[in-house]
PDB file of N, CA and C in Angstrom:
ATOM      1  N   UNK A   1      -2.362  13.022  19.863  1.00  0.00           N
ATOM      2  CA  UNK A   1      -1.574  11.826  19.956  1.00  0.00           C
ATOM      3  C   UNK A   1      -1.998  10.790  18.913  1.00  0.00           C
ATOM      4  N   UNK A   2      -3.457  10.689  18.785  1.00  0.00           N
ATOM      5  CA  UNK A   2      -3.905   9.928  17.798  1.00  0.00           C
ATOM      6  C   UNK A   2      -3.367  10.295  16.276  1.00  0.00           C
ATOM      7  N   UNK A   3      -3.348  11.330  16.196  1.00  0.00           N
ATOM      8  CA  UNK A   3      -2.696  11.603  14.769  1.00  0.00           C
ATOM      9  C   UNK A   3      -1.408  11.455  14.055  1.00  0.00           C
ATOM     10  N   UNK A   4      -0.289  11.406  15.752  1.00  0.00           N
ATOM     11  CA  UNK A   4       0.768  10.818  15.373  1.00  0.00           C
ATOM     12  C   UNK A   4       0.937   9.686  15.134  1.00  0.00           C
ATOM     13  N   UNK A   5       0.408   9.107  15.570  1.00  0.00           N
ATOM     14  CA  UNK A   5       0.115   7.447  15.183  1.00  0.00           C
ATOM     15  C   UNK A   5      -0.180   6.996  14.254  1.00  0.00           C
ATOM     16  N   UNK A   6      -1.398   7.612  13.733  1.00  0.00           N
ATOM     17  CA  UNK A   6      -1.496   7.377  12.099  1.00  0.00           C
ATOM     18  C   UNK A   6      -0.562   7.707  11.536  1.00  0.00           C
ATOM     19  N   UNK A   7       0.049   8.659  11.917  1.00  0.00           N
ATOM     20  CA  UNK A   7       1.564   9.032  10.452  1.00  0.00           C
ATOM     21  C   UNK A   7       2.182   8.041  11.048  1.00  0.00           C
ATOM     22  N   UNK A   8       2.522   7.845  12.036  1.00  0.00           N
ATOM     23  CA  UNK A   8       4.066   6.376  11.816  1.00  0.00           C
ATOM     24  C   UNK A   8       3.136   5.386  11.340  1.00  0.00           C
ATOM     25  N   UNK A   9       1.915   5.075  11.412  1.00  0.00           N
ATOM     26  CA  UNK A   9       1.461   3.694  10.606  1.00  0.00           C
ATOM     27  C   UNK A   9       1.351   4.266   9.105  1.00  0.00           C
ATOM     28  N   UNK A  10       1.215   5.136   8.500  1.00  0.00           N
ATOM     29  CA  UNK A  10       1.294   5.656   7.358  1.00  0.00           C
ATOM     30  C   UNK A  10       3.007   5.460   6.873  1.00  0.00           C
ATOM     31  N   UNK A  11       3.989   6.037   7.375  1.00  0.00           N
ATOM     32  CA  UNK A  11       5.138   6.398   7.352  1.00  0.00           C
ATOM     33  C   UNK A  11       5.876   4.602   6.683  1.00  0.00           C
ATOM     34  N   UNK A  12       5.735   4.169   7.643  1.00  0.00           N
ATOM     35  CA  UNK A  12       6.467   2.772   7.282  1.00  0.00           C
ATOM     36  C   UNK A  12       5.749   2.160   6.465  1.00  0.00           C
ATOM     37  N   UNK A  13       4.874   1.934   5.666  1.00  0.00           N
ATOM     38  CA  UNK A  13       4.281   1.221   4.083  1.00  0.00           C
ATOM     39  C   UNK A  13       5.119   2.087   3.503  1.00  0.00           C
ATOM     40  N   UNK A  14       5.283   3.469   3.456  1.00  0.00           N
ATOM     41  CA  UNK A  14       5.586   4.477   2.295  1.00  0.00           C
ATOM     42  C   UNK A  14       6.782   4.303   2.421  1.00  0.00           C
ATOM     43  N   UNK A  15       7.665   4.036   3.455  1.00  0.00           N
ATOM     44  CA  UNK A  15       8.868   4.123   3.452  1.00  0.00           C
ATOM     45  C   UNK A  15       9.177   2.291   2.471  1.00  0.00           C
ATOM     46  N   UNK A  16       8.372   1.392   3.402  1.00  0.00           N
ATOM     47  CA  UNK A  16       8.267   0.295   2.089  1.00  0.00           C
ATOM     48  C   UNK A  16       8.268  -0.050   0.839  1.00  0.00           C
ATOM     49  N   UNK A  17       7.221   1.202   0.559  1.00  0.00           N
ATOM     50  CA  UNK A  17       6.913   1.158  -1.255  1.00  0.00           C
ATOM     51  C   UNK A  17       8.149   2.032  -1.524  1.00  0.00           C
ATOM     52  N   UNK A  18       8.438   3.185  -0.862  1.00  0.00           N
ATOM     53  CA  UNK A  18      10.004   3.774  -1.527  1.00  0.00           C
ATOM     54  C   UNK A  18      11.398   3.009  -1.872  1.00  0.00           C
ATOM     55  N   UNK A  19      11.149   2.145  -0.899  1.00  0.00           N
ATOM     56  CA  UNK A  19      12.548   1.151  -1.058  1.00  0.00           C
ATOM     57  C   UNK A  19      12.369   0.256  -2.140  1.00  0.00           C
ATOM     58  N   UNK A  20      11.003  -0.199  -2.147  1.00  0.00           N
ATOM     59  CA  UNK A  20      10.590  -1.274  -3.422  1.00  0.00           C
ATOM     60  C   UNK A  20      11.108  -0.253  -4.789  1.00  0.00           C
ATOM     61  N   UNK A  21      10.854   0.727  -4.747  1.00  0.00           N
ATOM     62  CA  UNK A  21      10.887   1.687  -5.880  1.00  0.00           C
ATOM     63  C   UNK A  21      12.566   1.670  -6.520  1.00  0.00           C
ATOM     64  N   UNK A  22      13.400   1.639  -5.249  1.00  0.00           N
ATOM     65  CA  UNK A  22      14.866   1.465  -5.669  1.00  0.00           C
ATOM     66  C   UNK A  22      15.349   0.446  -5.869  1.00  0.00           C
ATOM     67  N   UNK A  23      14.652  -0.799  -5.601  1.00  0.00           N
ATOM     68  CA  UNK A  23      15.249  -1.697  -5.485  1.00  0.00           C
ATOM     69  C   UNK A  23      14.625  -2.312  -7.013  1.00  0.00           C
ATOM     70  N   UNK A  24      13.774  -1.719  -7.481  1.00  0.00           N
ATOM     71  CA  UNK A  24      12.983  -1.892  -8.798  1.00  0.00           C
ATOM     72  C   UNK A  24      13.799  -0.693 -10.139  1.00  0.00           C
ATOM     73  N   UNK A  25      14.206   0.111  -9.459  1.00  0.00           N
ATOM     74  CA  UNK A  25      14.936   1.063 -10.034  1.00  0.00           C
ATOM     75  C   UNK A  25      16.875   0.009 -10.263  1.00  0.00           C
ATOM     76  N   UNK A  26      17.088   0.165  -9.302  1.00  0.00           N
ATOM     77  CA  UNK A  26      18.635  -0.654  -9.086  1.00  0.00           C
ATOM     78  C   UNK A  26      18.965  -1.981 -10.396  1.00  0.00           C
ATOM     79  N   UNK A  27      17.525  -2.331 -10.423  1.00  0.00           N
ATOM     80  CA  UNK A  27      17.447  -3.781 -11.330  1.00  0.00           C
ATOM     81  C   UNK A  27      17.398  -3.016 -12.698  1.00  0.00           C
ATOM     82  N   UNK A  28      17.101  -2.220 -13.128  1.00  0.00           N
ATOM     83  CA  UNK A  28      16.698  -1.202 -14.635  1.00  0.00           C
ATOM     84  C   UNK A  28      18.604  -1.166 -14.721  1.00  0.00           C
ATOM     85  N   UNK A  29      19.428  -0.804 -13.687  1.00  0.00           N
ATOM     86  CA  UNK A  29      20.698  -0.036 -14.085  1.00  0.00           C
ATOM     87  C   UNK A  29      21.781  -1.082 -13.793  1.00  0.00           C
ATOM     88  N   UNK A  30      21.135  -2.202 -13.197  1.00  0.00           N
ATOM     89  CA  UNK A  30      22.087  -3.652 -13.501  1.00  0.00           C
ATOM     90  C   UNK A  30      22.817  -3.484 -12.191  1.00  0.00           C
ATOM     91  N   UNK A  31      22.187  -2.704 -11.094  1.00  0.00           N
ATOM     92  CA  UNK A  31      22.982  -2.600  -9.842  1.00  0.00           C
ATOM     93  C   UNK A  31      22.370  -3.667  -8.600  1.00  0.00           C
ATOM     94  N   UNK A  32      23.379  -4.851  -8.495  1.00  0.00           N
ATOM     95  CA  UNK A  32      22.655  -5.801  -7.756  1.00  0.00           C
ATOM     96  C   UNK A  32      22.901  -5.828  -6.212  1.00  0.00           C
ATOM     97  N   UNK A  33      22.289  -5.746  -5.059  1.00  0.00           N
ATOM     98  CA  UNK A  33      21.976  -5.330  -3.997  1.00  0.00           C
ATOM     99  C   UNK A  33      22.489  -6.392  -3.123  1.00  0.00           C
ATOM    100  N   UNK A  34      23.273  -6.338  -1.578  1.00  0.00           N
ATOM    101  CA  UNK A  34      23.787  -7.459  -0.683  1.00  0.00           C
ATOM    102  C   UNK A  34      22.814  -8.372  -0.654  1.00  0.00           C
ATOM    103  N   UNK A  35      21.253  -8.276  -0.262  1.00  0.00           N
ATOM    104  CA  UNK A  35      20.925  -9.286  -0.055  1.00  0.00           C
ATOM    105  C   UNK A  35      20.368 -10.243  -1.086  1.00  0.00           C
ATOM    106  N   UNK A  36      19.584  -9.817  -1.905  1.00  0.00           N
ATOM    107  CA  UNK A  36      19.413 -10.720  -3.320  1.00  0.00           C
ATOM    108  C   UNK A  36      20.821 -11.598  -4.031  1.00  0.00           C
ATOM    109  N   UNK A  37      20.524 -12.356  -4.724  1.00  0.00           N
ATOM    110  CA  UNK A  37      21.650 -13.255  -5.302  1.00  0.00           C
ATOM    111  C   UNK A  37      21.255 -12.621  -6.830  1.00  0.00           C
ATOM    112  N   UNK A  38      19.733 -12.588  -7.647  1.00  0.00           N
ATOM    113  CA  UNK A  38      19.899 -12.113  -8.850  1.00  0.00           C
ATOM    114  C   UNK A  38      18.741 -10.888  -8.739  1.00  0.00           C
ATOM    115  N   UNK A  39      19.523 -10.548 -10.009  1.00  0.00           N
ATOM    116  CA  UNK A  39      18.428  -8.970 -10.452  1.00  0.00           C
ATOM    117  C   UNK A  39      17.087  -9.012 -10.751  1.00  0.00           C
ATOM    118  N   UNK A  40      16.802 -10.567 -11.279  1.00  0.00           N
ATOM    119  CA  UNK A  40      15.167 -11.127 -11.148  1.00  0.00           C
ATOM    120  C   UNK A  40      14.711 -10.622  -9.702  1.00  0.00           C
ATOM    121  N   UNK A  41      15.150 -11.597  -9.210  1.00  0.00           N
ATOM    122  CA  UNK A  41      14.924 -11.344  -7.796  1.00  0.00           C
ATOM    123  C   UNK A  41      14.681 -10.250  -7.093  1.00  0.00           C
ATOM    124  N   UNK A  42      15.504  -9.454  -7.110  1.00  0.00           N
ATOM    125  CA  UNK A  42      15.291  -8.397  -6.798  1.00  0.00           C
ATOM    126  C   UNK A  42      14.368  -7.450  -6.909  1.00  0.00           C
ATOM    127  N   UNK A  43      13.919  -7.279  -8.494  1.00  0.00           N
ATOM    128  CA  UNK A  43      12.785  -6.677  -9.112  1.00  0.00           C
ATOM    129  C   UNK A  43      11.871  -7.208  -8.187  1.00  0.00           C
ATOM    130  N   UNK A  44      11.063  -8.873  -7.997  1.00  0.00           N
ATOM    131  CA  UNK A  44      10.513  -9.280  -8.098  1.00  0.00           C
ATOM    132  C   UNK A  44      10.292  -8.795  -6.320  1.00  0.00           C
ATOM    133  N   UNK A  45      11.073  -8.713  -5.460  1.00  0.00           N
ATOM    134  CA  UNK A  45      10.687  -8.562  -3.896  1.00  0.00           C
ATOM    135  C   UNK A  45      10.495  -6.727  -4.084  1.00  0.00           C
ATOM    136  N   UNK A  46      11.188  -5.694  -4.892  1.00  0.00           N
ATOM    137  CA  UNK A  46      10.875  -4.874  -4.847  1.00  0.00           C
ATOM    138  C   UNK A  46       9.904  -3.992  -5.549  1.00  0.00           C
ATOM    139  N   UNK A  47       8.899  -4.954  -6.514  1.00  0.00           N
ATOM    140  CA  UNK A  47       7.823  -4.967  -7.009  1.00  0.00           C
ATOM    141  C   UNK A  47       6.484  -5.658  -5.984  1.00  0.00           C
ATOM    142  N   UNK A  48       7.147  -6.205  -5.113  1.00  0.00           N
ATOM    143  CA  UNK A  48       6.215  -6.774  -4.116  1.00  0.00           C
ATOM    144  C   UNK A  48       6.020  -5.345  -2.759  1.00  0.00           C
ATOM    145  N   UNK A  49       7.207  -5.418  -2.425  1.00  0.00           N
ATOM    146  CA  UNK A  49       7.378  -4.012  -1.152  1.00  0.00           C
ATOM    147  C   UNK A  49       6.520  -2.843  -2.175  1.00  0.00           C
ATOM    148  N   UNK A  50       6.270  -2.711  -3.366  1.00  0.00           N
ATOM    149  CA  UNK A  50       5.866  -1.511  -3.901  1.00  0.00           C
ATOM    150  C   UNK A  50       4.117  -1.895  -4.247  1.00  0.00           C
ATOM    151  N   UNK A  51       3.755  -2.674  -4.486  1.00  0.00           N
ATOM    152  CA  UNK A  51       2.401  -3.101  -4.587  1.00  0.00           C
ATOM    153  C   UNK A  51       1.694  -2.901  -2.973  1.00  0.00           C
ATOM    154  N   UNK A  52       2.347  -3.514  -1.741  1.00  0.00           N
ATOM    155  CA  UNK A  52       2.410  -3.631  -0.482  1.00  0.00           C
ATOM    156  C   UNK A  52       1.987  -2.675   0.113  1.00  0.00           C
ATOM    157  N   UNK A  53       3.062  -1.361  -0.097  1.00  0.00           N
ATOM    158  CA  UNK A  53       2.858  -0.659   0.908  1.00  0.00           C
ATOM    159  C   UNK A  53       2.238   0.793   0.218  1.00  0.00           C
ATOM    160  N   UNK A  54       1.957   0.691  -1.262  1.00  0.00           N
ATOM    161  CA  UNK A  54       0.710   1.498  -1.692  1.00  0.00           C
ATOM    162  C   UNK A  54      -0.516   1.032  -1.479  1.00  0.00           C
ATOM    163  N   UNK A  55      -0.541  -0.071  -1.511  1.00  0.00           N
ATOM    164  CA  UNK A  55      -1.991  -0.840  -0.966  1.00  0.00           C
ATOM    165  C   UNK A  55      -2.329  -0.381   0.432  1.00  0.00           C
ATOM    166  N   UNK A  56      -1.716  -0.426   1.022  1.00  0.00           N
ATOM    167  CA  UNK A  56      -1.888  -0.344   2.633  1.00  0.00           C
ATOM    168  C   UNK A  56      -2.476   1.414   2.514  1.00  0.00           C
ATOM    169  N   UNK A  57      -1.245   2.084   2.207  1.00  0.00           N
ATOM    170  CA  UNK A  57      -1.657   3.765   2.262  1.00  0.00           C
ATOM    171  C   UNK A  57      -2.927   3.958   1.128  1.00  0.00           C
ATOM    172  N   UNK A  58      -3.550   3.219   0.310  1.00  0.00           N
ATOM    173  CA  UNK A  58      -4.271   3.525  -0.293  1.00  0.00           C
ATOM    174  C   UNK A  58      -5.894   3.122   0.578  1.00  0.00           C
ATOM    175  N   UNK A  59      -5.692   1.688   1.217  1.00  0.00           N
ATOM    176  CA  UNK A  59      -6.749   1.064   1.964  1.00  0.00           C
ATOM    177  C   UNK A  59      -7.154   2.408   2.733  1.00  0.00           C
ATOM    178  N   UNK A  60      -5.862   2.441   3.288  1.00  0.00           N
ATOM    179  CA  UNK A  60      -6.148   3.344   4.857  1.00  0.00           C
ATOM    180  C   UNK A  60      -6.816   4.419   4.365  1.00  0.00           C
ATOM    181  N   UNK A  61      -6.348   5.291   3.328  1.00  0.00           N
ATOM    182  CA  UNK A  61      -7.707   6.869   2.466  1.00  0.00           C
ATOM    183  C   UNK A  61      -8.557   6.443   2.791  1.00  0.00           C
ATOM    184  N   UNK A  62      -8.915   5.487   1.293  1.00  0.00           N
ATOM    185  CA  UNK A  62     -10.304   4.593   1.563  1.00  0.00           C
ATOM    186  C   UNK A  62     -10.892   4.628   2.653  1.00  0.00           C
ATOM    187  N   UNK A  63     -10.678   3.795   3.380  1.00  0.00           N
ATOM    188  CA  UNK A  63     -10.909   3.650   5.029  1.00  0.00           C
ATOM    189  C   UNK A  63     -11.452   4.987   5.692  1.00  0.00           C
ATOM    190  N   UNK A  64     -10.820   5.984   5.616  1.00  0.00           N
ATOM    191  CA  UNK A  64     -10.837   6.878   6.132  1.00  0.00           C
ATOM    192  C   UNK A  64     -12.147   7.998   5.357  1.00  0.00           C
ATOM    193  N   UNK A  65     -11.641   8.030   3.981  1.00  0.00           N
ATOM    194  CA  UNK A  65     -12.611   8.794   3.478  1.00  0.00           C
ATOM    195  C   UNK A  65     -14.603   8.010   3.568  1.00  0.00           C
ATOM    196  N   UNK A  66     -14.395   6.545   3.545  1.00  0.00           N
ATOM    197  CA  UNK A  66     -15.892   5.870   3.627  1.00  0.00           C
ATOM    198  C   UNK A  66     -16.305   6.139   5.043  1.00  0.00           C
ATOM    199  N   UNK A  67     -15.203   6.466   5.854  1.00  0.00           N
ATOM    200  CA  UNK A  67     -16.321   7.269   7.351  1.00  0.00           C
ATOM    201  C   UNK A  67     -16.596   8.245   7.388  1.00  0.00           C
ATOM    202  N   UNK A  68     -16.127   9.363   6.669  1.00  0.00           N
ATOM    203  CA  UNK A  68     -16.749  10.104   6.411  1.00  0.00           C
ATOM    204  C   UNK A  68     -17.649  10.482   5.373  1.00  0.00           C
ATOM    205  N   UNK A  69     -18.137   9.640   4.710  1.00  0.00           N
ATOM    206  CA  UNK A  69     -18.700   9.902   3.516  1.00  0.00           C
ATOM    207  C   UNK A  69     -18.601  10.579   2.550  1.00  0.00           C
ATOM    208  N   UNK A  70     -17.135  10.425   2.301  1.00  0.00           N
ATOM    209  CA  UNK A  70     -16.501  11.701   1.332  1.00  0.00           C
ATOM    210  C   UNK A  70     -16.193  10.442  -0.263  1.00  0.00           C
ATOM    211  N   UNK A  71     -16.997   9.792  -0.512  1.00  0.00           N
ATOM    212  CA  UNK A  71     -16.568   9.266  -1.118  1.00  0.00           C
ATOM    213  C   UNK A  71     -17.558   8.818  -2.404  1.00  0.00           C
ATOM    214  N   UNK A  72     -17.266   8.322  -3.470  1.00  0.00           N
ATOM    215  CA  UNK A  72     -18.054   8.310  -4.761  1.00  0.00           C
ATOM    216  C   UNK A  72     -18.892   6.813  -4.152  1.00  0.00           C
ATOM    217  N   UNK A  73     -19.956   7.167  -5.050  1.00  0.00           N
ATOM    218  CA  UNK A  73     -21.894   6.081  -4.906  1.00  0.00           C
ATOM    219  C   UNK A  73     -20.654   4.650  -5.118  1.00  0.00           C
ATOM    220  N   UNK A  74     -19.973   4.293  -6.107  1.00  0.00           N
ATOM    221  CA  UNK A  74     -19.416   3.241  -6.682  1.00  0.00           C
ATOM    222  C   UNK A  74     -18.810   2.706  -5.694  1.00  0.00           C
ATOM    223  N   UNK A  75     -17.716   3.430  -4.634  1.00  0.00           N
ATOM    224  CA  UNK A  75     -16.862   2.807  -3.522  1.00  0.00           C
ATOM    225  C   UNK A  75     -17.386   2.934  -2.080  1.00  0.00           C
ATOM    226  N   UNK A  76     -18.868   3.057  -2.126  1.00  0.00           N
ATOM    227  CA  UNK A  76     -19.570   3.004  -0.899  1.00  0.00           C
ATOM    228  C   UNK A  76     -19.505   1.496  -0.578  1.00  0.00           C
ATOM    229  N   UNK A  77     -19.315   1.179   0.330  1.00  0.00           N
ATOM    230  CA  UNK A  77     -19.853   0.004   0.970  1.00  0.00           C
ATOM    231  C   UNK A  77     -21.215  -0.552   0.761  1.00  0.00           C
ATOM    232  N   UNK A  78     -21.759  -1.359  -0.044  1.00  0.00           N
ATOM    233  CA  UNK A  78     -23.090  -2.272  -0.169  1.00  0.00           C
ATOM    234  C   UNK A  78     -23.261  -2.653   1.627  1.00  0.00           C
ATOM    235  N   UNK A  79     -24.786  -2.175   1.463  1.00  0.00           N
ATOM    236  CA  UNK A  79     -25.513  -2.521   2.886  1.00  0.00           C
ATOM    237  C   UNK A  79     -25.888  -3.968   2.352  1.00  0.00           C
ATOM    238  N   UNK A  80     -25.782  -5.177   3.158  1.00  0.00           N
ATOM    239  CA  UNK A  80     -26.238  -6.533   3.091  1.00  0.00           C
ATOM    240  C   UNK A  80     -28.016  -6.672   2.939  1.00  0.00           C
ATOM    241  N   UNK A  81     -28.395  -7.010   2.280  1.00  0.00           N
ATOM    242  CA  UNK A  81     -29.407  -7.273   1.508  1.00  0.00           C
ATOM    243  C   UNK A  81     -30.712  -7.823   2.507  1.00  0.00           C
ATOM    244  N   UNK A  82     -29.656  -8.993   3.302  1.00  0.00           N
ATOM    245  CA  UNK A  82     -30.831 -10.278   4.048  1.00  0.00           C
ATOM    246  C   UNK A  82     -30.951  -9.450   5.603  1.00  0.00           C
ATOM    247  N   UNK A  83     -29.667  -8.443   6.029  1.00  0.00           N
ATOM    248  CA  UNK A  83     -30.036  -7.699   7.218  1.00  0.00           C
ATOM    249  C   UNK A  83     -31.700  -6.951   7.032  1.00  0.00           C
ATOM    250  N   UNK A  84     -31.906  -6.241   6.048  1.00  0.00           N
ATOM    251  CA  UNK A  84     -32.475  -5.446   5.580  1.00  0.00           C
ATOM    252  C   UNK A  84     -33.801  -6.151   5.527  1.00  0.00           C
ATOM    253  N   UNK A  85     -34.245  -6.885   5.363  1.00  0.00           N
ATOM    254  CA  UNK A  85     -35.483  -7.700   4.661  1.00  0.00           C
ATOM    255  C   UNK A  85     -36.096  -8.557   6.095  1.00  0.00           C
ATOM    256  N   UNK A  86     -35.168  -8.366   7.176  1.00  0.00           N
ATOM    257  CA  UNK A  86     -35.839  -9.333   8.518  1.00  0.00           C
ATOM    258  C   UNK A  86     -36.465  -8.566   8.929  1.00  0.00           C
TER     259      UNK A  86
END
């Protein structure tokens, strides 16, 4: 059950960044969309939905791979310094 869950929280960023992708695509072919008024615009919210919801599916790897320790010395988490020294 737990695993389905992660895919619908996975599912909807990606489905996010896909729409950003057309709606970033649509603005390249001069095709302007009901809800925007200009093609700036448009780019500009579907360059946002596309930054958004790769961020999110990218965090969540991350996330996932630093508990298991599957991950490179560079994107380890720094242990706090002043815990360490009391």
């Amino acid at each position: 059950m737990m695993r389905v869950i992660a895919l619908l929280i996975l599912l909807i960023p990606g489905v996010l960044a896909g729409y950003g992708i057309k709606l970033m695509r649509d603005m390249v072919f001069g095709i302007l969309q009901p809800p925007f008024s200009s093609l700036m615009l448009q780019f500009t919210v579907g360059l946002l939905f596309f930054v958004i919801g790769l961020g999110f599916v990218a965090g969540f790897i991350l996330h996932r791979d630093r508990k298991r320790q599957k991950v490179q010395p560079r994107f380890q988490q720094k242990k706090e310094a002043s815990l360490s020294k009391k």
